[in-house]
N, C-alpha and C. Protein backbone atom coordinates (compact mmCIF):
# COMPACT_ATOMS: atom_id res chain seq x y z
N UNK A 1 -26.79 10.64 6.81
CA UNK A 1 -25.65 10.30 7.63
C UNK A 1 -24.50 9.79 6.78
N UNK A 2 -24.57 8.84 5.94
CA UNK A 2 -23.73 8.70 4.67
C UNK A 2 -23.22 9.43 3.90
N UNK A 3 -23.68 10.37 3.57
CA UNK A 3 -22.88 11.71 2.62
C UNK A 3 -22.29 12.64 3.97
N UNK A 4 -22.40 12.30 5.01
CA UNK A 4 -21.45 13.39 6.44
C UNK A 4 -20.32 12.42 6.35
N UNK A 5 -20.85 11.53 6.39
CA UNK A 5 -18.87 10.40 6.52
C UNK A 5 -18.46 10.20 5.16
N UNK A 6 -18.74 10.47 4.12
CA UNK A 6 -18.10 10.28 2.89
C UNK A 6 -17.14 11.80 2.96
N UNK A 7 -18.40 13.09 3.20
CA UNK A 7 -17.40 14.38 3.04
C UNK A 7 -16.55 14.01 4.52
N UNK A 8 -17.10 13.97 5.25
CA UNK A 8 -16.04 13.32 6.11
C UNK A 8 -14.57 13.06 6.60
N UNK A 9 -14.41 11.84 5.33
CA UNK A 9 -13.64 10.82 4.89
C UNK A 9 -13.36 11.80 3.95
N UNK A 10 -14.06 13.01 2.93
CA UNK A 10 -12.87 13.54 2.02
C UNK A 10 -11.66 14.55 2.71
N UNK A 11 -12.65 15.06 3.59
CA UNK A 11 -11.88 16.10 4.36
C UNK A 11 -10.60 15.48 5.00
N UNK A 12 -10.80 13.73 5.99
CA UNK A 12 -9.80 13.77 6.52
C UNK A 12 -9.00 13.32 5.74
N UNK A 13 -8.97 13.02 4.33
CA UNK A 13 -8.10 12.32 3.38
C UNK A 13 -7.11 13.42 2.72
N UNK A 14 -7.94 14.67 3.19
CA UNK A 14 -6.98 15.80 2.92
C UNK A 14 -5.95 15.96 3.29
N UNK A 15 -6.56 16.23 4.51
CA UNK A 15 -5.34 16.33 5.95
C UNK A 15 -4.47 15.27 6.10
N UNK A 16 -4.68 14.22 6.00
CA UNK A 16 -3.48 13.26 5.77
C UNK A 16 -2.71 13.29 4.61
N UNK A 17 -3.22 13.83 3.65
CA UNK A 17 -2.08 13.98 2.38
C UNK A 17 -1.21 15.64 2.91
N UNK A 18 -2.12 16.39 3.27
CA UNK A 18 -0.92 17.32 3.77
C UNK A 18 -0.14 17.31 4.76
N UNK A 19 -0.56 16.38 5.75
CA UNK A 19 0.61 16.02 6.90
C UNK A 19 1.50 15.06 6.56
N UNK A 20 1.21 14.43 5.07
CA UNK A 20 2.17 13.72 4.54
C UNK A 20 2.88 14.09 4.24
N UNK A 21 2.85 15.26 3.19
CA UNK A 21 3.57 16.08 2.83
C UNK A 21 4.87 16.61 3.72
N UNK A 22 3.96 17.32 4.46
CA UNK A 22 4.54 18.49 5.80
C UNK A 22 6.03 17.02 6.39
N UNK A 23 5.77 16.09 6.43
CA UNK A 23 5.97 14.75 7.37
C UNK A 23 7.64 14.35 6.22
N UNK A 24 7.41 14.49 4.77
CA UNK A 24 8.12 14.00 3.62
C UNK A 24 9.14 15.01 3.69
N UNK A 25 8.64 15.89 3.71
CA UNK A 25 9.50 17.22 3.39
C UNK A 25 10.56 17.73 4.32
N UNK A 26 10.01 17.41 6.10
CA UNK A 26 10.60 17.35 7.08
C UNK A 26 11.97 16.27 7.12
N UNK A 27 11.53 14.91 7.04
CA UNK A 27 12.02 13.94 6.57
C UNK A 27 14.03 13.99 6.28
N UNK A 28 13.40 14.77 4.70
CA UNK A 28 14.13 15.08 3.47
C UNK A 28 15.29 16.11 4.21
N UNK A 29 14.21 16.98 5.19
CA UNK A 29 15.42 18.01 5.66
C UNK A 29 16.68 17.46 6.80
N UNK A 30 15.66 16.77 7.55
CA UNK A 30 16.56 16.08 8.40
C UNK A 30 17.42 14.87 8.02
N UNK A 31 17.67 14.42 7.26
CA UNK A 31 18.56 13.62 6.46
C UNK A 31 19.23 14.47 5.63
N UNK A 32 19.15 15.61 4.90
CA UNK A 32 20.08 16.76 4.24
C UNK A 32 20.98 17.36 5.84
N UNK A 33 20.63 17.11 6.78
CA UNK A 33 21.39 17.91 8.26
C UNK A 33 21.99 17.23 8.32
N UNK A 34 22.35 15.82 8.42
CA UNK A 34 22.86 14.57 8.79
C UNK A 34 23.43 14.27 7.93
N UNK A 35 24.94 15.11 8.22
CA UNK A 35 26.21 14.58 6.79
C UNK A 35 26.84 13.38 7.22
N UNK A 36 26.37 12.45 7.42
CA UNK A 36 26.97 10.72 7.15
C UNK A 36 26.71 10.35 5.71
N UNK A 37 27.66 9.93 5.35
CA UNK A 37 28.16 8.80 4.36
C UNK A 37 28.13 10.11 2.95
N UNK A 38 28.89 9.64 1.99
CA UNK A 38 29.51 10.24 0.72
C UNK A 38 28.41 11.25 0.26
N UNK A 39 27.05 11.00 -0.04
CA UNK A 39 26.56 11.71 -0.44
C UNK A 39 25.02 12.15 0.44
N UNK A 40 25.27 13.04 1.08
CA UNK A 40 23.87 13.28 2.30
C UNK A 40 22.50 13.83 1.71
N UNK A 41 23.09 14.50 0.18
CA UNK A 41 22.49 15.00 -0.57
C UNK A 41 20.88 14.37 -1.26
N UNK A 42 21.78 12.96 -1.56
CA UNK A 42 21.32 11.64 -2.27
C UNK A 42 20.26 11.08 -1.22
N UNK A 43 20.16 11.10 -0.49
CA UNK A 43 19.16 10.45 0.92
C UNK A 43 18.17 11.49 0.92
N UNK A 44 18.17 12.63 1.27
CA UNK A 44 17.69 13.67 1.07
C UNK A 44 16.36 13.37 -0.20
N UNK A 45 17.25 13.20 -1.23
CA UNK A 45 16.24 13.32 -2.59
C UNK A 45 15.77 12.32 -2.74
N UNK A 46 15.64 10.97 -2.25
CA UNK A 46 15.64 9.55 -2.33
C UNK A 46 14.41 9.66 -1.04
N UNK A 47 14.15 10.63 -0.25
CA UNK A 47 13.09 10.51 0.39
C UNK A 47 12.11 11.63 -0.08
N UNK A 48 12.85 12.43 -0.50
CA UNK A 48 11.50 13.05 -1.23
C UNK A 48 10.68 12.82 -2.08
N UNK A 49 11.52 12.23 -3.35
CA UNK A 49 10.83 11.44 -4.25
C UNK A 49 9.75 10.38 -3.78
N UNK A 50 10.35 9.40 -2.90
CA UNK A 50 9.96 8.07 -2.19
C UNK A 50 8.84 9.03 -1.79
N UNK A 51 8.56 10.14 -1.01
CA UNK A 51 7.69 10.04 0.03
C UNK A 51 6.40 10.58 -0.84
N UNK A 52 6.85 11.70 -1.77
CA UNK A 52 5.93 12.14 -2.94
C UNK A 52 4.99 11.00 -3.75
N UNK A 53 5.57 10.14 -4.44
CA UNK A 53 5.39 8.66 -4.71
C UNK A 53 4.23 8.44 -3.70
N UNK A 54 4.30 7.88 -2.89
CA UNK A 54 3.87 7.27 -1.23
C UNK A 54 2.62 8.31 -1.17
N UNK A 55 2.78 9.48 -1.10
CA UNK A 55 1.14 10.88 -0.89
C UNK A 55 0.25 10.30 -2.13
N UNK A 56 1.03 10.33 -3.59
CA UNK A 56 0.09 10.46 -4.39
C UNK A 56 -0.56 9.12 -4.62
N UNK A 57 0.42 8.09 -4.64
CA UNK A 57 -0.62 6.95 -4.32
C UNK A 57 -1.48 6.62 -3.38
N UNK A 58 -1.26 6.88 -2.06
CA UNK A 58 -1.97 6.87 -0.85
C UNK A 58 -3.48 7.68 -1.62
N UNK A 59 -2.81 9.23 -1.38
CA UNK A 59 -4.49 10.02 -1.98
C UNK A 59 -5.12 9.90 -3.11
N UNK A 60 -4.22 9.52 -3.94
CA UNK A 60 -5.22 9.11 -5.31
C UNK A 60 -5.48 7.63 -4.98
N UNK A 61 -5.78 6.51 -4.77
CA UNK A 61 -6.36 5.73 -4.34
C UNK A 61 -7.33 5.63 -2.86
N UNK A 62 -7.63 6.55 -2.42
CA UNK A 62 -8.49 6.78 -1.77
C UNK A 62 -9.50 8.05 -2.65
N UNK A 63 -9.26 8.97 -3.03
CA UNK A 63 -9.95 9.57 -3.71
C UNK A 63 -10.13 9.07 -4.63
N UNK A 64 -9.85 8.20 -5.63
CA UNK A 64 -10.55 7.04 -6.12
C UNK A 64 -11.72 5.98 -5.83
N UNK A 65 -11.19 5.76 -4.76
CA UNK A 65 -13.01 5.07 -4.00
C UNK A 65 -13.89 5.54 -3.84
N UNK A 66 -13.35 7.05 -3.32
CA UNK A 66 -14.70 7.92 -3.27
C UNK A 66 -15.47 8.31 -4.33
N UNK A 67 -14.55 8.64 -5.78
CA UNK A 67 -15.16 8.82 -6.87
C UNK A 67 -15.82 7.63 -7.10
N UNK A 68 -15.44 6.67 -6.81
CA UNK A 68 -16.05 5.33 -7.68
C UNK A 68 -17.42 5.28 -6.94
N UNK A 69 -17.72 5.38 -5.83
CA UNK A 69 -19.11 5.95 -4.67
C UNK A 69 -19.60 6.94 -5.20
N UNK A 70 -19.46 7.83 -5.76
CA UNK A 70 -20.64 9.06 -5.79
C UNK A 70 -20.91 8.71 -7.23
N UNK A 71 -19.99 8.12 -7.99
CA UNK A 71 -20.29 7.72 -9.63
C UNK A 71 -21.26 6.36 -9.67
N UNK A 72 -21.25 5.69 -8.54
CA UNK A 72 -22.68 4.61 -8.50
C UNK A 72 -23.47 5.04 -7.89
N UNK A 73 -23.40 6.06 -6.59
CA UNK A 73 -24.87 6.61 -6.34
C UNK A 73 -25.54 7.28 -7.42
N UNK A 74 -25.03 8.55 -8.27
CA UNK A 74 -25.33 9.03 -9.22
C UNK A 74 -26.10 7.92 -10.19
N UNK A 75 -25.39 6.74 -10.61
CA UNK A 75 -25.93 5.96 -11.82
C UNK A 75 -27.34 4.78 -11.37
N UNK A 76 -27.07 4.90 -9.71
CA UNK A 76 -28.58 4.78 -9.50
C UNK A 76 -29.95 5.24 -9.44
N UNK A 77 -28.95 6.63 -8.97
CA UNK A 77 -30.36 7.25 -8.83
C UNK A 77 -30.62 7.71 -10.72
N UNK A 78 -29.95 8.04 -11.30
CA UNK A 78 -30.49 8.07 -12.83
C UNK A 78 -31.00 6.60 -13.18
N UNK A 79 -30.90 5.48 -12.79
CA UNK A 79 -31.18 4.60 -12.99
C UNK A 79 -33.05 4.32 -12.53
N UNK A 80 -32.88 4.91 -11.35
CA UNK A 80 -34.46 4.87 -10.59
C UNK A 80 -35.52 6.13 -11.60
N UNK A 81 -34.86 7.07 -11.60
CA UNK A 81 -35.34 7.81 -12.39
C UNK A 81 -35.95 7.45 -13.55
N UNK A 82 -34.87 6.53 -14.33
CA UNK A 82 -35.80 6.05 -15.58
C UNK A 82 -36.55 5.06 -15.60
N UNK A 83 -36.22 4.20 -14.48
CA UNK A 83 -37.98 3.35 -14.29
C UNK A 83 -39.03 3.71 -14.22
N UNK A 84 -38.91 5.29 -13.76
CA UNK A 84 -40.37 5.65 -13.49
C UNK A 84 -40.78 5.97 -14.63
């Protein structure tokens, strides 16, 4: 039951980094539509960056936990292994 919610948890960690994406990119466009103030351009790229930033830390720190989980199950069970 533990390795169904870990793949789980990888799968939905997917999908939230690509609806992040999808979500950043949208964002970016609708603030490039919206010519207020001197440079509309500048808002635009100031959320893409920002939101890019924001995915990869979000998913690499969650796919980080998960690695850090299958890298101690692994070093137990080699661990049990060599007791015997």
């Amino acid at each position: 039951m533990r390795d169904f919610l870990i793949s789980s948890l990888s799968s939905l960690v997917m999908l939230i980094v690509f609806l992040m994406m999808i979500g950043t990119v949208a964002g970016a466009l609708v603030a490039l539509n919206d010519a207020r103030g001197p440079f509309p351009g500048l808002s635009a790229l100031v959320i893409l960056i920002g939101g890019f930033i924001a995915t990869v830390v979000f998913g690499g720190a969650v796919f980080l936990q998960i690695g850090i989980y299958e890298n101690t199950k692994r070093m137990a069970e080699a661990l049990e292994k060599q007791a015997l």
